[in-house]
Protein backbone atom coordinates (compact mmCIF):
# COMPACT_ATOMS: atom_id res chain seq x y z
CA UNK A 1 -9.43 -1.54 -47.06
CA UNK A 2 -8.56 2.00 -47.69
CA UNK A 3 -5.08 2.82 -48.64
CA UNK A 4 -2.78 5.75 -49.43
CA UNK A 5 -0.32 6.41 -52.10
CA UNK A 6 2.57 8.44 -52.01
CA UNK A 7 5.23 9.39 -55.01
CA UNK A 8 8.69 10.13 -55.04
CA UNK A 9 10.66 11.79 -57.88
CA UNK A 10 14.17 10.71 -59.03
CA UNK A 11 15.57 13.21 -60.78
CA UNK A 12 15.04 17.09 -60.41
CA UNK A 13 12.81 17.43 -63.90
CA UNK A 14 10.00 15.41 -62.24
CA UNK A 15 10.52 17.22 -58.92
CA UNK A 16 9.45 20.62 -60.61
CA UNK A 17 6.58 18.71 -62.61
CA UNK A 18 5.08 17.39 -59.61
CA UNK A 19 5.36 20.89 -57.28
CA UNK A 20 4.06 22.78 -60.17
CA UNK A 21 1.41 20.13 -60.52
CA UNK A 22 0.25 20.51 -56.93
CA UNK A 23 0.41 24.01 -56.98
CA UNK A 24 -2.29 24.03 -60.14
CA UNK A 25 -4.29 21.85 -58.22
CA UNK A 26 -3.93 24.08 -54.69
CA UNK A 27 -5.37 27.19 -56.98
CA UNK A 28 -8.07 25.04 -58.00
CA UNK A 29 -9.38 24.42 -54.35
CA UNK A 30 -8.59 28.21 -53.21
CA UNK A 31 -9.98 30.26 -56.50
CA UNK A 32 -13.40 30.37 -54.86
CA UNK A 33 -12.36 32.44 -52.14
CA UNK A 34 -15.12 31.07 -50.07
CA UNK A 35 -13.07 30.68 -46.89
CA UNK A 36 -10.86 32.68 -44.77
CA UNK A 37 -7.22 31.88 -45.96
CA UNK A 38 -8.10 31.09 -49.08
CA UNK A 39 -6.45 34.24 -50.64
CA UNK A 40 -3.58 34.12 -48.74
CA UNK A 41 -3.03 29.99 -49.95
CA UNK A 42 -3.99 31.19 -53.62
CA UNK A 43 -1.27 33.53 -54.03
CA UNK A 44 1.21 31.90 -52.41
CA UNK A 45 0.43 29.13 -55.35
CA UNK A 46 0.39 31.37 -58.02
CA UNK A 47 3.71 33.10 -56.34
CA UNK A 48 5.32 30.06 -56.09
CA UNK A 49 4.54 29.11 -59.49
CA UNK A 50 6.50 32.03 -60.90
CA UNK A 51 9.25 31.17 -58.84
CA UNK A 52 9.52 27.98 -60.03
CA UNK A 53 9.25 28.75 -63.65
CA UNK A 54 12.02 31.64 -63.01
CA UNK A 55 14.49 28.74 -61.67
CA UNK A 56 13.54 26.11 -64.95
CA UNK A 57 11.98 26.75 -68.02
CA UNK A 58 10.24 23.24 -68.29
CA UNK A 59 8.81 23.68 -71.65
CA UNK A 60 11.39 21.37 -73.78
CA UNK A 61 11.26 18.75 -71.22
CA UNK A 62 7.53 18.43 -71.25
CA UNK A 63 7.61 18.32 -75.05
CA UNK A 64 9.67 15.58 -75.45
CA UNK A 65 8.12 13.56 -72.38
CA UNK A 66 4.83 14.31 -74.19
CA UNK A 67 6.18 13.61 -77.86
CA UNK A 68 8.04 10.28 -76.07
CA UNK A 69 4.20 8.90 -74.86
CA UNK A 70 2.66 9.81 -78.16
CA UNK A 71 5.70 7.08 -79.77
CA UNK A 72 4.30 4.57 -77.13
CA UNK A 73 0.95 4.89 -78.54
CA UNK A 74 1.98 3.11 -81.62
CA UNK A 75 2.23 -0.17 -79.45
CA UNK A 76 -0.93 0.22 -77.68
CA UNK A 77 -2.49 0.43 -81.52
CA UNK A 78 -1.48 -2.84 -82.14
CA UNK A 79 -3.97 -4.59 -79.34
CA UNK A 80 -6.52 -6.44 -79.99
CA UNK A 81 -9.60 -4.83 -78.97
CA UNK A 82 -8.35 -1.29 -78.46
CA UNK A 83 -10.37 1.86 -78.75
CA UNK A 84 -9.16 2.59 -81.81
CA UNK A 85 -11.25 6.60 -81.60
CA UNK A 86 -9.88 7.58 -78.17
CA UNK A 87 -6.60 6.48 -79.28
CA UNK A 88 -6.66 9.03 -82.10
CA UNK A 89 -7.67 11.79 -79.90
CA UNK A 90 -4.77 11.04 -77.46
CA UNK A 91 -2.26 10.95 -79.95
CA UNK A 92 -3.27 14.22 -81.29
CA UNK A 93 -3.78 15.68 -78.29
CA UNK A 94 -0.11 15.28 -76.99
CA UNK A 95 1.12 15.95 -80.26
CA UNK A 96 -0.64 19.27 -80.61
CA UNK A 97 0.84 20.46 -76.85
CA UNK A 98 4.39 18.85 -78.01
CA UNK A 99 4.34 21.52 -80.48
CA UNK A 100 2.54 24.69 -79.16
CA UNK A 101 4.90 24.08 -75.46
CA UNK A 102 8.32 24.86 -77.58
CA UNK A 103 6.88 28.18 -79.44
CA UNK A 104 4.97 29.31 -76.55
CA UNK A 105 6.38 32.75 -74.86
CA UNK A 106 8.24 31.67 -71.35
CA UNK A 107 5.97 30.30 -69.03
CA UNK A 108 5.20 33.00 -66.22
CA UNK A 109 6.57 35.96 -67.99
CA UNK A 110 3.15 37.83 -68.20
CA UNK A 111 2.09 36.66 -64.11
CA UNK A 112 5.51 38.56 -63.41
CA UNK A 113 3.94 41.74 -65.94
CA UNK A 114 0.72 41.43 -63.20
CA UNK A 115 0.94 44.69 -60.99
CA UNK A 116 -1.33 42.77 -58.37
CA UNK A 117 0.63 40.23 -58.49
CA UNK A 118 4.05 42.02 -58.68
CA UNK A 119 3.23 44.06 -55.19
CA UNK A 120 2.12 40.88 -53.45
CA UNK A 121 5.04 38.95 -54.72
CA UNK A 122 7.59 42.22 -52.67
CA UNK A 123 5.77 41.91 -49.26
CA UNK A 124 5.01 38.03 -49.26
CA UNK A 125 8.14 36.90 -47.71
CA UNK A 126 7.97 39.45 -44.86
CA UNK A 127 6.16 38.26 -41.56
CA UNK A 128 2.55 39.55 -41.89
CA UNK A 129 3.53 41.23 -44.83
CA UNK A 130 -0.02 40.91 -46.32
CA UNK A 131 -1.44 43.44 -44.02
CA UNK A 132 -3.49 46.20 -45.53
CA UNK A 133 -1.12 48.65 -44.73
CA UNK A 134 1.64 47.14 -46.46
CA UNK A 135 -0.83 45.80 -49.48
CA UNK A 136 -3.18 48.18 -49.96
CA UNK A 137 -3.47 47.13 -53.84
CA UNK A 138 -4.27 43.83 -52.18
CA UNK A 139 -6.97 45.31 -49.71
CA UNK A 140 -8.41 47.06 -52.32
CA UNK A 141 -8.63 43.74 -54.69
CA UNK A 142 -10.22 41.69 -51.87
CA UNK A 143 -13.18 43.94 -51.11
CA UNK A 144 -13.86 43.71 -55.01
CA UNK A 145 -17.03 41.93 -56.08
CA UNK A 146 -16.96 38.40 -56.87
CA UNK A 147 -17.32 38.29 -60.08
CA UNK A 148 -14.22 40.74 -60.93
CA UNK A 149 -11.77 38.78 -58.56
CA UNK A 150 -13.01 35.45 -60.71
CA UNK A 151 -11.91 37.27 -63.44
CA UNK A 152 -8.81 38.13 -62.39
CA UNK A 153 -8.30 34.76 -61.47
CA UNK A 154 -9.30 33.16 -64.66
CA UNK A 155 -7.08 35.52 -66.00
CA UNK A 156 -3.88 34.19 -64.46
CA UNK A 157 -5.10 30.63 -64.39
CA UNK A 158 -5.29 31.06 -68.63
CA UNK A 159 -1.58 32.39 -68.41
CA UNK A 160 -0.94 28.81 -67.18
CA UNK A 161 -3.47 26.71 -68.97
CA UNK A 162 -0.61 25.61 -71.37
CA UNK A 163 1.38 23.97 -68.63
CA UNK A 164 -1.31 22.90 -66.92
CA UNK A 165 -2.57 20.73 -70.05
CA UNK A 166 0.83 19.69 -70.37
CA UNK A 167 1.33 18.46 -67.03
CA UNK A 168 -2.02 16.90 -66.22
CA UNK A 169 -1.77 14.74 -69.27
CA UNK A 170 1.77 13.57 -68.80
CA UNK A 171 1.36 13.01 -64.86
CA UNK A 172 -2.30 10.71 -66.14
CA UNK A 173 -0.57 8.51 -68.51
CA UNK A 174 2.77 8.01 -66.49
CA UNK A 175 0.65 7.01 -63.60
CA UNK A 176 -1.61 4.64 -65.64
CA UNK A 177 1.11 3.22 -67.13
CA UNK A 178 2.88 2.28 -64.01
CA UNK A 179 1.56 -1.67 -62.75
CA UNK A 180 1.77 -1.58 -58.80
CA UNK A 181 3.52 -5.00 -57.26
CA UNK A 182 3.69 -6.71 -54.25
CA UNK A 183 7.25 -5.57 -52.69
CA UNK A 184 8.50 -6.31 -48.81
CA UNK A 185 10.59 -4.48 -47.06
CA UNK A 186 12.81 -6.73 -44.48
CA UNK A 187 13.08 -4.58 -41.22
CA UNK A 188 11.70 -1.68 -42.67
CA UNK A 189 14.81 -1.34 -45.79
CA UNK A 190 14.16 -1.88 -49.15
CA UNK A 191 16.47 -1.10 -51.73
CA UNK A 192 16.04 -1.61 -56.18
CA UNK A 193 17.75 -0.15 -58.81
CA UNK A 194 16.30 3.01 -60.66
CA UNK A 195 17.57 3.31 -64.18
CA UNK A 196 15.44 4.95 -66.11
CA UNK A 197 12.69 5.85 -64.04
CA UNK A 198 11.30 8.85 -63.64
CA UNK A 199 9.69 8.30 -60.47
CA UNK A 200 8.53 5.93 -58.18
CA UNK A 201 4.90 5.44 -56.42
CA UNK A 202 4.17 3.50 -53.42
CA UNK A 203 1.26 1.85 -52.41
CA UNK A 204 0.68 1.48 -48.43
CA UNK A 205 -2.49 0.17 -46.05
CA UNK A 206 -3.89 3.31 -44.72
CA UNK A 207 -4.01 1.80 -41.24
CA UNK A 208 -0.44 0.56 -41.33
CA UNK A 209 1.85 3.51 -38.60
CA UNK A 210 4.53 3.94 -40.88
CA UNK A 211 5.81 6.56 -43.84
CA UNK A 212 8.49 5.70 -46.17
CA UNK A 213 11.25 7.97 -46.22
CA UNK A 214 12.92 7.30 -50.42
CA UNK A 215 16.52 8.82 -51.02
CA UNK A 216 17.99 7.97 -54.68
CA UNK A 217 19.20 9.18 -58.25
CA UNK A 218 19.45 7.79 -61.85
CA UNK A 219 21.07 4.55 -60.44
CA UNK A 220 19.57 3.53 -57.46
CA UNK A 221 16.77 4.29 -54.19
CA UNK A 222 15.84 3.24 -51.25
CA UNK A 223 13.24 3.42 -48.93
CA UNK A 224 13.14 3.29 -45.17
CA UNK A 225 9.63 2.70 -43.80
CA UNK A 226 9.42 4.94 -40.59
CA UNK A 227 7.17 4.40 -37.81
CA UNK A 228 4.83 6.87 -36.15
CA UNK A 229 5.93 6.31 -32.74
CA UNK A 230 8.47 4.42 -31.28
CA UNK A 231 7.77 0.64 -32.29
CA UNK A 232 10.02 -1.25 -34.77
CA UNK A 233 7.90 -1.09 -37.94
CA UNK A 234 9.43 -4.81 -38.29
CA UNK A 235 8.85 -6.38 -41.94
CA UNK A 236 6.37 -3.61 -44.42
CA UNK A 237 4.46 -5.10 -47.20
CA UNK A 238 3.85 -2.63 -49.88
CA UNK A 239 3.26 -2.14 -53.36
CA UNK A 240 5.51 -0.54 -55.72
CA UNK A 241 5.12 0.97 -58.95
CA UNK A 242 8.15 2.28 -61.51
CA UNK A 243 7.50 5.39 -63.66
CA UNK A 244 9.41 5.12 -66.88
């Protein structure tokens, strides 16, 4: 039975790490350029990257998550059994990006330096404003070979790589560490309290016609299971998972 997961941040510092995180991974799909729309997709990530990193500089908060998951290694050390090796390596990797993420120059500065970039970024928000009259920079870029536009791209990717380390290890060992249970939601309405957590994933049947719909802060959340359609969605057996 397949099944779908869905995540829900509580707090505005996990909000930006999981858009930024899905932007890295939308550049990913789109840096091939190997379909129409793909351009259009990848810099609208990497523009709405740089606006994100204008609004928060998230480099002290991933440090000290990181630094805070490299103190709960200490426990895991002390199980029987454990790969002692990989251990190591984990520990030093998050403590060598919990140092280099504090000294490193603001995160998007040099993507706002990019003069590609800069004249996408002032016609982007105006209807059709990617036309080659109004982007000729970005005409010009597009009928470029391959090869130099994947090196323009690897370019600004590298300008990220820092966060993107950051990020993808953080998001991996929250999510591991988070033990799904078997919750029920009485009419659709469930409600728990949230202290603490970071975020909160849910675990649904793939088949089952509903969404949840979570609202919350620090304290508390709740979650309204939806349905797709106009039928009472009636009792919703789900799992739940609490990131800490």
């Amino acid at each position: 039975m397949s099944s779908l997961v869905y995540e829900f941040p509580l707090n505005e510092k996990c909000r930006n790490y999981l858009r930024l995180n899905e932007l890295q991974q939308q550049i990913r799909l789109c840096r091939e350029l190997s379909a129409p729309g793909q351009a259009t997709a990848l810099f609208k990530a990497l523009l709405d990257i740089m606006e994100l990193l204008e609004r928060c500089d998230v480099r002290s908060d991933l440090a000290k998550d990181l630094e805070a998951q490299r103190g709960r290694l200490a426990a895991w050390s002390q199980v029987p059994g454990v790969d002692a090796a990989a251990l190591a390596q984990l520990e030093g990797q998050l403590e060598q990006l919990a140092q280099q993420l504090p000294r490193a120059a603001r995160l998007g500065q040099q993507l706002r330096e990019d003069k590609l970039l800069a004249a996408v970024r002032s016609r982007f928000a105006i209807p059709g404003g990617l036309c080659p009259f109004d982007v000729p920079q970005l005409h010009y870029w597009l009928n470029l070979p391959v090869v130099r536009q994947q090196q323009d791209i690897d370019g600004w990717q590298s300008l990220l790589q820092l966060l993107q380390q950051g990020l993808e290890l953080l998001l991996t060992l929250w999510r591991e560490a988070g033990q799904f249970r078997a919750q029920q939601a009485v009419g659709g309405f469930f409600q728990d309290g949230a202290e603490f957590t970071e975020m909160i994933r849910l675990r649904l049947p793939a088949e089952l016609a509903v969404y949840p719909v979570v609202s919350g802060n620090k304290y508390r959340f709740t979650i309204r299971f939806m349905p797709v359609g106009n039928h009472d969605p009636g009792n919703v057996d789900f799992e739940l998972a609490n990131i800490k």
